[in-house]
Protein backbone atom coordinates (compact mmCIF):
# COMPACT_ATOMS: atom_id res chain seq x y z
CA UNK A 1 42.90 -21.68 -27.87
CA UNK A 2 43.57 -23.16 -24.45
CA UNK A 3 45.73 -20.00 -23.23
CA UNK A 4 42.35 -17.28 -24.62
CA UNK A 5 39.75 -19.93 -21.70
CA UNK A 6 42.64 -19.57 -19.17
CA UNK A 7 43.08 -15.81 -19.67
CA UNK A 8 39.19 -15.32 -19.94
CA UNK A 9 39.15 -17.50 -16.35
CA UNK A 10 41.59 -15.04 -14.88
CA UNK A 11 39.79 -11.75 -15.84
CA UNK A 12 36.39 -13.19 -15.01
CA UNK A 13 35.76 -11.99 -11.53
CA UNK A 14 37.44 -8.64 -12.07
CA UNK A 15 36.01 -7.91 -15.84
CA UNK A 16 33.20 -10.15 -16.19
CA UNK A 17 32.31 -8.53 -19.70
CA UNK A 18 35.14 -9.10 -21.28
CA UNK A 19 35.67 -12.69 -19.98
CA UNK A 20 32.17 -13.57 -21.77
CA UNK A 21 33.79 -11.54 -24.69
CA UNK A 22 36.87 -14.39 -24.59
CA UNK A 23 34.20 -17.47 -24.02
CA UNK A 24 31.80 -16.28 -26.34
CA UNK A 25 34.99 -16.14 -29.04
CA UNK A 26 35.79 -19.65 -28.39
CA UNK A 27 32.32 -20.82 -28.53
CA UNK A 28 31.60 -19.27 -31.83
CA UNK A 29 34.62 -19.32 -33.69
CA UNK A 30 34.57 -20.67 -36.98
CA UNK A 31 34.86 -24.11 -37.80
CA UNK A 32 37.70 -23.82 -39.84
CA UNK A 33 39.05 -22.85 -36.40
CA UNK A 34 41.50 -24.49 -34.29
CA UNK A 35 39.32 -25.06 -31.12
CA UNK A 36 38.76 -28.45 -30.35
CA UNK A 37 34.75 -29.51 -28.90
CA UNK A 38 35.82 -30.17 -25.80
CA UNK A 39 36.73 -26.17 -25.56
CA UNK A 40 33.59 -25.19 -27.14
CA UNK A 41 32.32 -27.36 -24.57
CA UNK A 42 34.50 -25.44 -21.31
CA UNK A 43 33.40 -22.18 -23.07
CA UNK A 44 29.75 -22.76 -22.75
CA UNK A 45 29.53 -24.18 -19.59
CA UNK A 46 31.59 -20.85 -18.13
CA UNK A 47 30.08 -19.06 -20.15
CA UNK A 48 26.31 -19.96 -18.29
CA UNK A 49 28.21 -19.57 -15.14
CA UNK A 50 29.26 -16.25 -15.33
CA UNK A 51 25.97 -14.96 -16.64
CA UNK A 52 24.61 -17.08 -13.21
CA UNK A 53 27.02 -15.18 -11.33
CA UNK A 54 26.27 -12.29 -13.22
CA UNK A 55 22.33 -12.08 -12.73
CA UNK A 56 21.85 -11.79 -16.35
CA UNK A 57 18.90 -14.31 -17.61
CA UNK A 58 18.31 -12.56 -20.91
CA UNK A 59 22.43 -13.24 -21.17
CA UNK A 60 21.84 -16.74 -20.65
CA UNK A 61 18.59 -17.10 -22.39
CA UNK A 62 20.36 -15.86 -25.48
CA UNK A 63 23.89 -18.14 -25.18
CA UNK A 64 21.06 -21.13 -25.02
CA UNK A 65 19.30 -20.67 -27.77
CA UNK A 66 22.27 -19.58 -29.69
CA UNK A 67 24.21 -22.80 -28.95
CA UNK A 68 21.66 -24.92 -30.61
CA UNK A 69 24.00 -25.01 -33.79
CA UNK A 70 27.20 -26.54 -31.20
CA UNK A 71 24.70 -28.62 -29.17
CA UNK A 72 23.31 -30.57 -32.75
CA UNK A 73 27.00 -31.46 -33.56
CA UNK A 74 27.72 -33.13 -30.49
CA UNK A 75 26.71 -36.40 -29.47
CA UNK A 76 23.06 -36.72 -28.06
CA UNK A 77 24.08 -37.92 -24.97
CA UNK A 78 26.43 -35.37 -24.26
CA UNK A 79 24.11 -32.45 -25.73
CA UNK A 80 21.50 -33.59 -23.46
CA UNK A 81 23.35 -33.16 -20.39
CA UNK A 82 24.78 -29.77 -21.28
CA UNK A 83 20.82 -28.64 -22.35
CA UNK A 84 20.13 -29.93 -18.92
CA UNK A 85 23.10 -28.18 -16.85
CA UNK A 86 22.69 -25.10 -19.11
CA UNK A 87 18.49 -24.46 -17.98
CA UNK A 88 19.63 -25.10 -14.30
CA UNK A 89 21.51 -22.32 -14.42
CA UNK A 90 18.78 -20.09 -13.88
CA UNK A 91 18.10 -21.20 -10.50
CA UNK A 92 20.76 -19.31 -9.29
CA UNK A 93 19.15 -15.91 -10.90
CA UNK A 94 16.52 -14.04 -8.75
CA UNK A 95 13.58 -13.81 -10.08
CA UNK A 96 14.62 -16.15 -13.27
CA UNK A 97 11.95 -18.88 -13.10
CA UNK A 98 9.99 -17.16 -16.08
CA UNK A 99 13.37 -16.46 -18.21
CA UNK A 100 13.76 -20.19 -17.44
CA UNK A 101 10.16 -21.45 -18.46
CA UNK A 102 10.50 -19.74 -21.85
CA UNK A 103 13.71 -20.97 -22.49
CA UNK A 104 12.78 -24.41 -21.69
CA UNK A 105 9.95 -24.28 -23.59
CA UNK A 106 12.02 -22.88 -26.93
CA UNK A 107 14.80 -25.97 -26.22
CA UNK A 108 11.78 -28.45 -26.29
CA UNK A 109 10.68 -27.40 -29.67
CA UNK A 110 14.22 -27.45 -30.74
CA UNK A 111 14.35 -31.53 -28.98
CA UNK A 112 10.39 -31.96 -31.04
CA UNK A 113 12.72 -30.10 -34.40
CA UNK A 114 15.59 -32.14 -33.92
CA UNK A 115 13.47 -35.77 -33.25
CA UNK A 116 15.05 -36.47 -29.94
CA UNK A 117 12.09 -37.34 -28.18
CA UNK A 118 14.24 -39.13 -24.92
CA UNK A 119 15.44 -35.37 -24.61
CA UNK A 120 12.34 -33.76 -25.02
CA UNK A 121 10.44 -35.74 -22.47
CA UNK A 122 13.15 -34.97 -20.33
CA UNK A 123 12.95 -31.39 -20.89
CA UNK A 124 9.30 -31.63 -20.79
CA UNK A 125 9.76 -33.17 -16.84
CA UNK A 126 11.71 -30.77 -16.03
CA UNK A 127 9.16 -27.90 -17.24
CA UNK A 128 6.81 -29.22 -15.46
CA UNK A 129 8.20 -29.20 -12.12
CA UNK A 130 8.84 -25.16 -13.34
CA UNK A 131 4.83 -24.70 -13.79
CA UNK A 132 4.90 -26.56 -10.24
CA UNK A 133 7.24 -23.60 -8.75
CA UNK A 134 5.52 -20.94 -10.77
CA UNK A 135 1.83 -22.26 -9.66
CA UNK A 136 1.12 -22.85 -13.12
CA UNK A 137 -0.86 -25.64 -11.98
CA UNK A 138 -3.29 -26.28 -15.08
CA UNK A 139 -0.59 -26.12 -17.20
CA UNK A 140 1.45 -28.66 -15.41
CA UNK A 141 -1.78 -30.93 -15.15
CA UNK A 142 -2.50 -31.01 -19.17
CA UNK A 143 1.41 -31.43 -20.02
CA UNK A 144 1.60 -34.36 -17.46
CA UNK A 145 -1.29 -35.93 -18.89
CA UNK A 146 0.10 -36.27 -22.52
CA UNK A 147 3.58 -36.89 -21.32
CA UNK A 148 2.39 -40.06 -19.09
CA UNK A 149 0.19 -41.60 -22.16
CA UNK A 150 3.64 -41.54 -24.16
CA UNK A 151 5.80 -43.12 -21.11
CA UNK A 152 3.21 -45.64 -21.14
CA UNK A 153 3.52 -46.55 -24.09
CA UNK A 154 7.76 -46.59 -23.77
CA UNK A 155 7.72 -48.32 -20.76
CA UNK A 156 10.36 -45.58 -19.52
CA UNK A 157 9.89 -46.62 -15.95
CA UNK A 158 12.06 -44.56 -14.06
CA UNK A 159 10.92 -41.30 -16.42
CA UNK A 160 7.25 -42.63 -14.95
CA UNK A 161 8.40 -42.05 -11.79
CA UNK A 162 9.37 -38.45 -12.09
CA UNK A 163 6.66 -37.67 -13.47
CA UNK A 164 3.94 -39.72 -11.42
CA UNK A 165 5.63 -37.60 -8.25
CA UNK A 166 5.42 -34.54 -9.93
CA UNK A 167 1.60 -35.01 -10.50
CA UNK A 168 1.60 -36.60 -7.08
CA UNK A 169 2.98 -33.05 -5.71
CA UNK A 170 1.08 -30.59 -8.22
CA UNK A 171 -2.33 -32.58 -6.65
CA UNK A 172 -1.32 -31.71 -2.97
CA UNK A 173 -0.48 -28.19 -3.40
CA UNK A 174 -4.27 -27.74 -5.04
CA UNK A 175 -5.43 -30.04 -2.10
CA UNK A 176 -6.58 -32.67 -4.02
CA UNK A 177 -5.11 -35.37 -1.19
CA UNK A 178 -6.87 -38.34 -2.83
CA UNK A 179 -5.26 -37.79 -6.15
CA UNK A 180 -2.41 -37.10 -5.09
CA UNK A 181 -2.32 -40.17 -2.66
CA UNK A 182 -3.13 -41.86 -6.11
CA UNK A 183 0.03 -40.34 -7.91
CA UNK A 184 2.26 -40.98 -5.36
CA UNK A 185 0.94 -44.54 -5.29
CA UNK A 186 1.48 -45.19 -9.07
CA UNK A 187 5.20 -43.63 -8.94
CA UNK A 188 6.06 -45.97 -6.26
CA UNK A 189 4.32 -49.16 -8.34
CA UNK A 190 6.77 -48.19 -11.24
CA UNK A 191 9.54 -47.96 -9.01
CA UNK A 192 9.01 -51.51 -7.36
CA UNK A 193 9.82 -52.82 -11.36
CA UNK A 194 13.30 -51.21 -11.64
CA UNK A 195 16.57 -49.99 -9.16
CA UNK A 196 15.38 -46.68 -7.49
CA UNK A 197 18.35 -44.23 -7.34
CA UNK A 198 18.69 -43.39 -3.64
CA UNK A 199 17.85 -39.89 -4.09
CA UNK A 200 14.64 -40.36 -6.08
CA UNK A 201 13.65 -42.91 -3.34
CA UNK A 202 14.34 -40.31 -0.68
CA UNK A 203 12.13 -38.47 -2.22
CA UNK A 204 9.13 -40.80 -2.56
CA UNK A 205 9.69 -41.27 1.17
CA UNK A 206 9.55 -36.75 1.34
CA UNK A 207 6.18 -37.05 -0.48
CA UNK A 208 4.97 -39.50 1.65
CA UNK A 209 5.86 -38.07 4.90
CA UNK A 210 4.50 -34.63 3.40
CA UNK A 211 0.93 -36.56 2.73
CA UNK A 212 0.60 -38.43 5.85
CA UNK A 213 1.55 -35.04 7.49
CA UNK A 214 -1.42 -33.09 5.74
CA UNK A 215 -3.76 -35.79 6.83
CA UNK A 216 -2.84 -35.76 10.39
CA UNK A 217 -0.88 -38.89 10.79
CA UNK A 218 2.51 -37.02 12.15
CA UNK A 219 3.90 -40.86 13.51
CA UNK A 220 3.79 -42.21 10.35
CA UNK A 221 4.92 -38.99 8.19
CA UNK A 222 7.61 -38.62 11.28
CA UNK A 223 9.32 -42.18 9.99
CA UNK A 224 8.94 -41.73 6.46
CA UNK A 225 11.24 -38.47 6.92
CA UNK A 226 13.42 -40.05 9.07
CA UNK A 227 13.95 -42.55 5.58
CA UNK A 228 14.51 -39.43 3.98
CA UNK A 229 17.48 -38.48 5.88
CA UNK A 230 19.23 -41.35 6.14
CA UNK A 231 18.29 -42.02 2.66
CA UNK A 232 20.58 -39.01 1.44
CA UNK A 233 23.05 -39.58 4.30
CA UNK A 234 25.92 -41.12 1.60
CA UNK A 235 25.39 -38.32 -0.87
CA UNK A 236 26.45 -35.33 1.33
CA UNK A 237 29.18 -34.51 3.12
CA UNK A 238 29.46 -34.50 7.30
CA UNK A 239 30.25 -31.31 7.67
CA UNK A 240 27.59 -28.25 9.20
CA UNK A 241 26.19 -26.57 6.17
CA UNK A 242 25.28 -23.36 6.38
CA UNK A 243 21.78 -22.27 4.04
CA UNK A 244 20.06 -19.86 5.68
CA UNK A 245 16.26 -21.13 4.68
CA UNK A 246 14.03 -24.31 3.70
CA UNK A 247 14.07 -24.55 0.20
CA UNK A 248 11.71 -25.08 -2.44
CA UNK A 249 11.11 -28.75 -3.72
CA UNK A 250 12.20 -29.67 -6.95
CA UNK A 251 11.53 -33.12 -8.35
CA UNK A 252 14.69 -33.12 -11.06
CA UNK A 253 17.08 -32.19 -8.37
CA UNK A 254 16.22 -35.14 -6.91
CA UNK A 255 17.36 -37.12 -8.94
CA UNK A 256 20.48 -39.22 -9.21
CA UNK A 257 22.25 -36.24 -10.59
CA UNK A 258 22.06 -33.65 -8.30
CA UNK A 259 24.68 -31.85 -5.79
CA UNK A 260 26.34 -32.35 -2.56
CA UNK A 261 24.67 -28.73 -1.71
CA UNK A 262 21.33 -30.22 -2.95
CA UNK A 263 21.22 -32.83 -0.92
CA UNK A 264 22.19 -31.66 2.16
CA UNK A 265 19.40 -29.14 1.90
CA UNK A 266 16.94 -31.44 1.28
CA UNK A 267 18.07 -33.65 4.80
CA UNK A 268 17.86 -29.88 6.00
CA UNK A 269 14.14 -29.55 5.17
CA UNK A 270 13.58 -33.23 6.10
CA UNK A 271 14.70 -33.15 9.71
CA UNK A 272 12.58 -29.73 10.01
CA UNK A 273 10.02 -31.90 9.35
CA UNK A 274 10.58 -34.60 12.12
CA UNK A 275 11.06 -31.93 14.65
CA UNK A 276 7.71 -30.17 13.35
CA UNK A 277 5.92 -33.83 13.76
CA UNK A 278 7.05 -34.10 16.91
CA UNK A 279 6.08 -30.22 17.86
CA UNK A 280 2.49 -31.48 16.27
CA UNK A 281 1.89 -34.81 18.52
CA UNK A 282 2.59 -32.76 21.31
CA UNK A 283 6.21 -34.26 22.18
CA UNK A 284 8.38 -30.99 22.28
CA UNK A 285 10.45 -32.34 24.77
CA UNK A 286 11.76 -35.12 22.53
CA UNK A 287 13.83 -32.88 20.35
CA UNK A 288 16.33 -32.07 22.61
CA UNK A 289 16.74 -35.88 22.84
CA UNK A 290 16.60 -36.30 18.78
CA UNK A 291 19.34 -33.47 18.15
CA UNK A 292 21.76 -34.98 21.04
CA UNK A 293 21.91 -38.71 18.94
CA UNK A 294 23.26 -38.83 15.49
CA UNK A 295 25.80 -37.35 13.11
CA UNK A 296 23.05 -35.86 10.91
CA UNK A 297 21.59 -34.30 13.86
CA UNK A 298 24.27 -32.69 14.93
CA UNK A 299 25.62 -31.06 11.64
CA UNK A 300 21.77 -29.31 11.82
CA UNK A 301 21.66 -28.68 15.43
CA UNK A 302 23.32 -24.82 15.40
CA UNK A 303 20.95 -24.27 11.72
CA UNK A 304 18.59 -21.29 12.11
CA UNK A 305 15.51 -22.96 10.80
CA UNK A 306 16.26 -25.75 13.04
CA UNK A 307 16.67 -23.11 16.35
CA UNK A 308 13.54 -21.97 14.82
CA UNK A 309 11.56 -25.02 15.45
CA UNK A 310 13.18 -25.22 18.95
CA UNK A 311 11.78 -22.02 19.92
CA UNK A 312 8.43 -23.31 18.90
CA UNK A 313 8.58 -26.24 20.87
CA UNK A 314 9.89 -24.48 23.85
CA UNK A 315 7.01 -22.01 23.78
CA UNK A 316 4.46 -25.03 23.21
CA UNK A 317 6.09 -26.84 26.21
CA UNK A 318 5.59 -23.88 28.48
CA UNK A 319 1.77 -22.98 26.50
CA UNK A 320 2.90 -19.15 26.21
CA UNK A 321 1.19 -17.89 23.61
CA UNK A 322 3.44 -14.65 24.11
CA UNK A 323 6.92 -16.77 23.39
CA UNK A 324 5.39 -18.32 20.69
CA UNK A 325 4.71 -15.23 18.38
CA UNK A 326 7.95 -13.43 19.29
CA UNK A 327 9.31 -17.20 17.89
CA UNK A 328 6.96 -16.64 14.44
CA UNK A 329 8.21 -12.61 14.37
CA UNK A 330 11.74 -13.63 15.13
CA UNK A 331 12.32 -16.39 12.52
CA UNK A 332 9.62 -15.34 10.24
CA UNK A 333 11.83 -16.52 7.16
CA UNK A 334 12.61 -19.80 8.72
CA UNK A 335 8.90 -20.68 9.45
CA UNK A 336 6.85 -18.75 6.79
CA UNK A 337 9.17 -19.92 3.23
CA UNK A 338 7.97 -23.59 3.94
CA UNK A 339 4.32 -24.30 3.22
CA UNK A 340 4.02 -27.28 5.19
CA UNK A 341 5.64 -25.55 8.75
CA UNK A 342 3.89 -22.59 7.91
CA UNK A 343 0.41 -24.56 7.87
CA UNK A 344 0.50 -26.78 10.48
CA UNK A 345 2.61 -23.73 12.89
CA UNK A 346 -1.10 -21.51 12.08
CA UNK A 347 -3.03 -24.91 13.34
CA UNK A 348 -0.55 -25.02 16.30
CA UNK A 349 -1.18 -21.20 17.12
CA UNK A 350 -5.02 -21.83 16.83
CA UNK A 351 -4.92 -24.67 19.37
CA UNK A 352 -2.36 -22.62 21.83
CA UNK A 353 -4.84 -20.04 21.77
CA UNK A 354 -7.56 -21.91 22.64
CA UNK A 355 -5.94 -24.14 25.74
CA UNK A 356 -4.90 -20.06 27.09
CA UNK A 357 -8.34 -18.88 26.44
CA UNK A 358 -9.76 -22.30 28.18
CA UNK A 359 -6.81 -21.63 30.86
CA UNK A 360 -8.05 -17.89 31.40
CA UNK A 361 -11.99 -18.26 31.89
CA UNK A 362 -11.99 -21.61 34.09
CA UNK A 363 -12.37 -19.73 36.82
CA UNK A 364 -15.35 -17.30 36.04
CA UNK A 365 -18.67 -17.94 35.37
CA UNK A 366 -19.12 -14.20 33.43
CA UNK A 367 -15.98 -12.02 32.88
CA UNK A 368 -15.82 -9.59 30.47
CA UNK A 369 -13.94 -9.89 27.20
CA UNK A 370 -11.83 -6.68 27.44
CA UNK A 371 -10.21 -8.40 30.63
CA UNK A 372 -9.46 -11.67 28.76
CA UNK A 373 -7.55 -9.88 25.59
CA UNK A 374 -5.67 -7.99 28.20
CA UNK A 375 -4.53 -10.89 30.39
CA UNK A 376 -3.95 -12.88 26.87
CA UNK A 377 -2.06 -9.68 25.67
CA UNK A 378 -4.42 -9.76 21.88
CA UNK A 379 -7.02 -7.32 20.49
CA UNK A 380 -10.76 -7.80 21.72
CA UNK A 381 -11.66 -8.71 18.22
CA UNK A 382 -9.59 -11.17 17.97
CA UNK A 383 -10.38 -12.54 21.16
CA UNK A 384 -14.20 -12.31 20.43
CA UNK A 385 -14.38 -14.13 17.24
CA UNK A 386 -11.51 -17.30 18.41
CA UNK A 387 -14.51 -17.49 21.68
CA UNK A 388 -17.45 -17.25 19.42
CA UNK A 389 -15.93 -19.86 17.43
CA UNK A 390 -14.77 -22.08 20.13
CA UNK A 391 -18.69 -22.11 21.74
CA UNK A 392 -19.59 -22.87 18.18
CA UNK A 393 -17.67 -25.77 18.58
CA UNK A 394 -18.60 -26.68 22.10
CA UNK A 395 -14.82 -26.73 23.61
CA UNK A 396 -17.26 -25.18 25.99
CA UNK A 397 -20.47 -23.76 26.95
CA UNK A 398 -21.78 -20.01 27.15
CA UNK A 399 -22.85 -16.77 24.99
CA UNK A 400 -21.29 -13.51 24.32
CA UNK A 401 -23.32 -10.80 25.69
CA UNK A 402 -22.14 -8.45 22.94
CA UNK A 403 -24.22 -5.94 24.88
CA UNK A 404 -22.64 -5.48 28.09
CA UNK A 405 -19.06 -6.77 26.45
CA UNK A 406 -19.19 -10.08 28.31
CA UNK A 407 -18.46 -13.80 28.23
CA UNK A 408 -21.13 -15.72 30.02
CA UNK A 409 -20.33 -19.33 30.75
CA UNK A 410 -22.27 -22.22 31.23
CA UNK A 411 -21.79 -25.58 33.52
CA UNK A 412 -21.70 -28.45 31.27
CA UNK A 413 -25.07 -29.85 30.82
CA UNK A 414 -25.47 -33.24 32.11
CA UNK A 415 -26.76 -36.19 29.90
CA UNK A 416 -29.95 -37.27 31.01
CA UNK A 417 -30.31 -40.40 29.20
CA UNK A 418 -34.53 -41.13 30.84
CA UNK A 419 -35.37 -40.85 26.58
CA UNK A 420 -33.04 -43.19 25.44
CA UNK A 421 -33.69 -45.66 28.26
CA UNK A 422 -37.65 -44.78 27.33
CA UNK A 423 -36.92 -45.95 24.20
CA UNK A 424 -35.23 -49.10 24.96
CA UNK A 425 -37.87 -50.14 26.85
CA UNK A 426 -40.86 -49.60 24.49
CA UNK A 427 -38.48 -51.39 21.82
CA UNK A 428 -38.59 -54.49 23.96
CA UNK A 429 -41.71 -54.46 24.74
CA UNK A 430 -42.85 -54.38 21.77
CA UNK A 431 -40.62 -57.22 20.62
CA UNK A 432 -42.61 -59.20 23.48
CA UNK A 433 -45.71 -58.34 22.52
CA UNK A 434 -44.95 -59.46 18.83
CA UNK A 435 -43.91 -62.80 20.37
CA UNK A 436 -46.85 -63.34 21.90
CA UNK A 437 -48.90 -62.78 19.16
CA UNK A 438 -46.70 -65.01 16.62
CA UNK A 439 -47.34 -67.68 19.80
CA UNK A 440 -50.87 -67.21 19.72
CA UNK A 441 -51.18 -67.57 16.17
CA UNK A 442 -50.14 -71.18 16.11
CA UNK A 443 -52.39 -72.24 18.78
């Protein structure tokens, strides 16, 4: 009854066991019983809490798969939802992405059982964007090729959507950019035909910023994130959150159903992003700027990952190679959890490195290499192979005399363009002499 949920609420955060012992009597209580479905309901969903809160994923594998019999006498609409809240549950759980794949695997059989195919496909989505977090990347591929030929066919527009920008994401992390351009370019032609919940559009505008940023176009990726941000602006509250790291992308929390917390850490991960486009184009000094203006700003400004990306731009503003890996060391969390940061931050170092290398030998025409790596503060190797490859790519011109343990540097070659002018001229003379002749041949 009402009184056993209340008493199983009280004792849940001192005896967690024998609150699931209370919930677990309401939820499976005979039907002759006098609980009504809406307890059942309450049961369940605490129930799946407290095994969240618990840790327990077998726990919560098992109360799924042994609710089917509650979740087939509710309405669809309603069982749908609670299948959905229920699988989400594992995202609290450390290490429970697995747990969760299986599970949502075994409920879309049940959905395929039961003939509810709108809950299926959902459930399908959402197992996709699991293969997606897992790297299960061929497996998310095939299922989102036979789910799309059945949306087709439905017309489900918005479900196209979801599922377009899940392909549209699987593609980029395997690098395929022009498929995954493609994707992202059919998800946003469905979503043209029908109203685009604001935090499905925000994240459109994520992917788009994220592609334009692996291609190199920061301005453009830098104003699609902005979008982002403002995007989500009416779905959280203005108040300084306080998640400790980036997280993971998920394309169903982005949704129209997702939380406050969500949210917010999805403007989190898009403002990382504008500050790391400006870090990219070489404008550190505009972030001070960018976190001073704005209420969204500002509830990020005291955010680790966000001091993180300061600390970066301060060492790229002053070219210290030294301040920038105590930064990387320092917030390794911050800066190495996020893909996107983490690659472009490696490109960043790369470059840094090479302006202090190009910095360091200006003056010398030979100088040996065990006098560079100790001015640059890195190990000779590492300082052999970033100069071999640098003269590889003519940022300048010399050898390594491996021999002696030098760097022998070259003036710049000057063009001498007496061939191509050579050239030039027998090409036009030629084209006179050819005149002349067609002249001649008319006389």
């Amino acid at each position: 009854m009402a009184s056993q949920l209340e008493q199983a609420k009280l004792v849940a955060k001192e005896a967690p066991q024998k609150a699931a012992e209370l919930y677990s009597s309401v939820l499976f209580a005979d039907s002759t019983s006098s609980y009504t479905v809406a307890d059942r309901e309450v049961a369940l969903l605490s129930l799946a809490a407290l095994f969240e809160r618990m840790q327990d994923a077998a726990a919560l594998t098992k109360l799924i798969n042994g609710s089917q019999g509650y979740l087939t006498a509710v309405s669809k609409a309603k069982s749908s939802k609670l299948i959905r809240t229920l699988v989400d549950r594992f995202n609290g759980i450390a290490g429970g992405i697995q747990p969760q794949i299986a599970t949502c695997r075994g409920m879309v059989d049940w959905a395929r059982g039961e003939n509810r195919e709108y809950l299926r496909q959902a459930l399908e989505t959402r197992l996709i964007s699991l293969y997606l977090d897992n790297r299960m990347y061929t497996e998310a591929l095939s299922l989102i090729s036979v789910l799309l030929s059945e949306l087709k066919k439905l017309d489900d527009k918005m479900q196209l959507v979801e599922v377009h920008l899940l392909e549209s994401r699987v593609y980029m992390a395997i690098k395929n950019l022009p498929k995954s351009r493609a994707a992202l370019t059919s998800a946003r032609t469905a979503a043209n035909s029908i109203y685009t919940p604001p935090p499905l559009q925000a994240h459109l505008d994520l992917q788009s910023g994220t592609l334009h940023a692996e291609e190199g176009d920061f301005k453009t990726a830098y104003s699609y994130f902005f979008e982002t941000m403002e995007g989500l602006s009416a779905y959280v509250t203005p108040k300084t959150v306080d998640e400790s790291a980036l997280p993971t992308l998920a394309a169903g929390d982005m949704s129209s159903g997702g939380s406050p917390v969500s949210y917010e850490q999805r403007q989190l991960q898009a403002f990382a992003y504008m500050l790391l486009c400006k870090i990219m184009i070489q404008q550190p000094e505009d972030i001070t700027a960018l976190l001073a203006t704005g209420k969204t700003a500002s509830k990020f400004r005291d955010h680790r990952a966000v001091a993180a990306l300061q600390a970066v731009a301060k060492a790229q503003k002053q070219r210290s190679l030294a301040d920038f890996e105590r930064v990387l060391s320092e917030y390794r969390d911050e800066l190495q959890n996020d893909e996107l940061i983490r690659n472009h931050l490696t490109t960043l170092y790369d470059t840094l490195l090479e302006q202090n290398l190009v910095r360091l030998i200006e003056p010398y025409s030979r100088v040996e290499i065990a006098h560079i790596a100790k001015l640059i503060g890195l190990p000779i190797r590492v300082v052999e192979n970033k100069l071999s490859q640098m003269i590889l790519d003519k940022v300048f011109y010399g050898i390594l005399d491996q021999g002696n343990g030098s760097l022998v540097i070259f003036p710049e070659p000057k063009h001498d363009s007496t061939y191509e002018t050579t050239l030039d001229t027998i090409k036009s003379l030629s084209n006179v002499v050819e005149s002349l002749y067609t002249k001649a041949a008319t006389l």
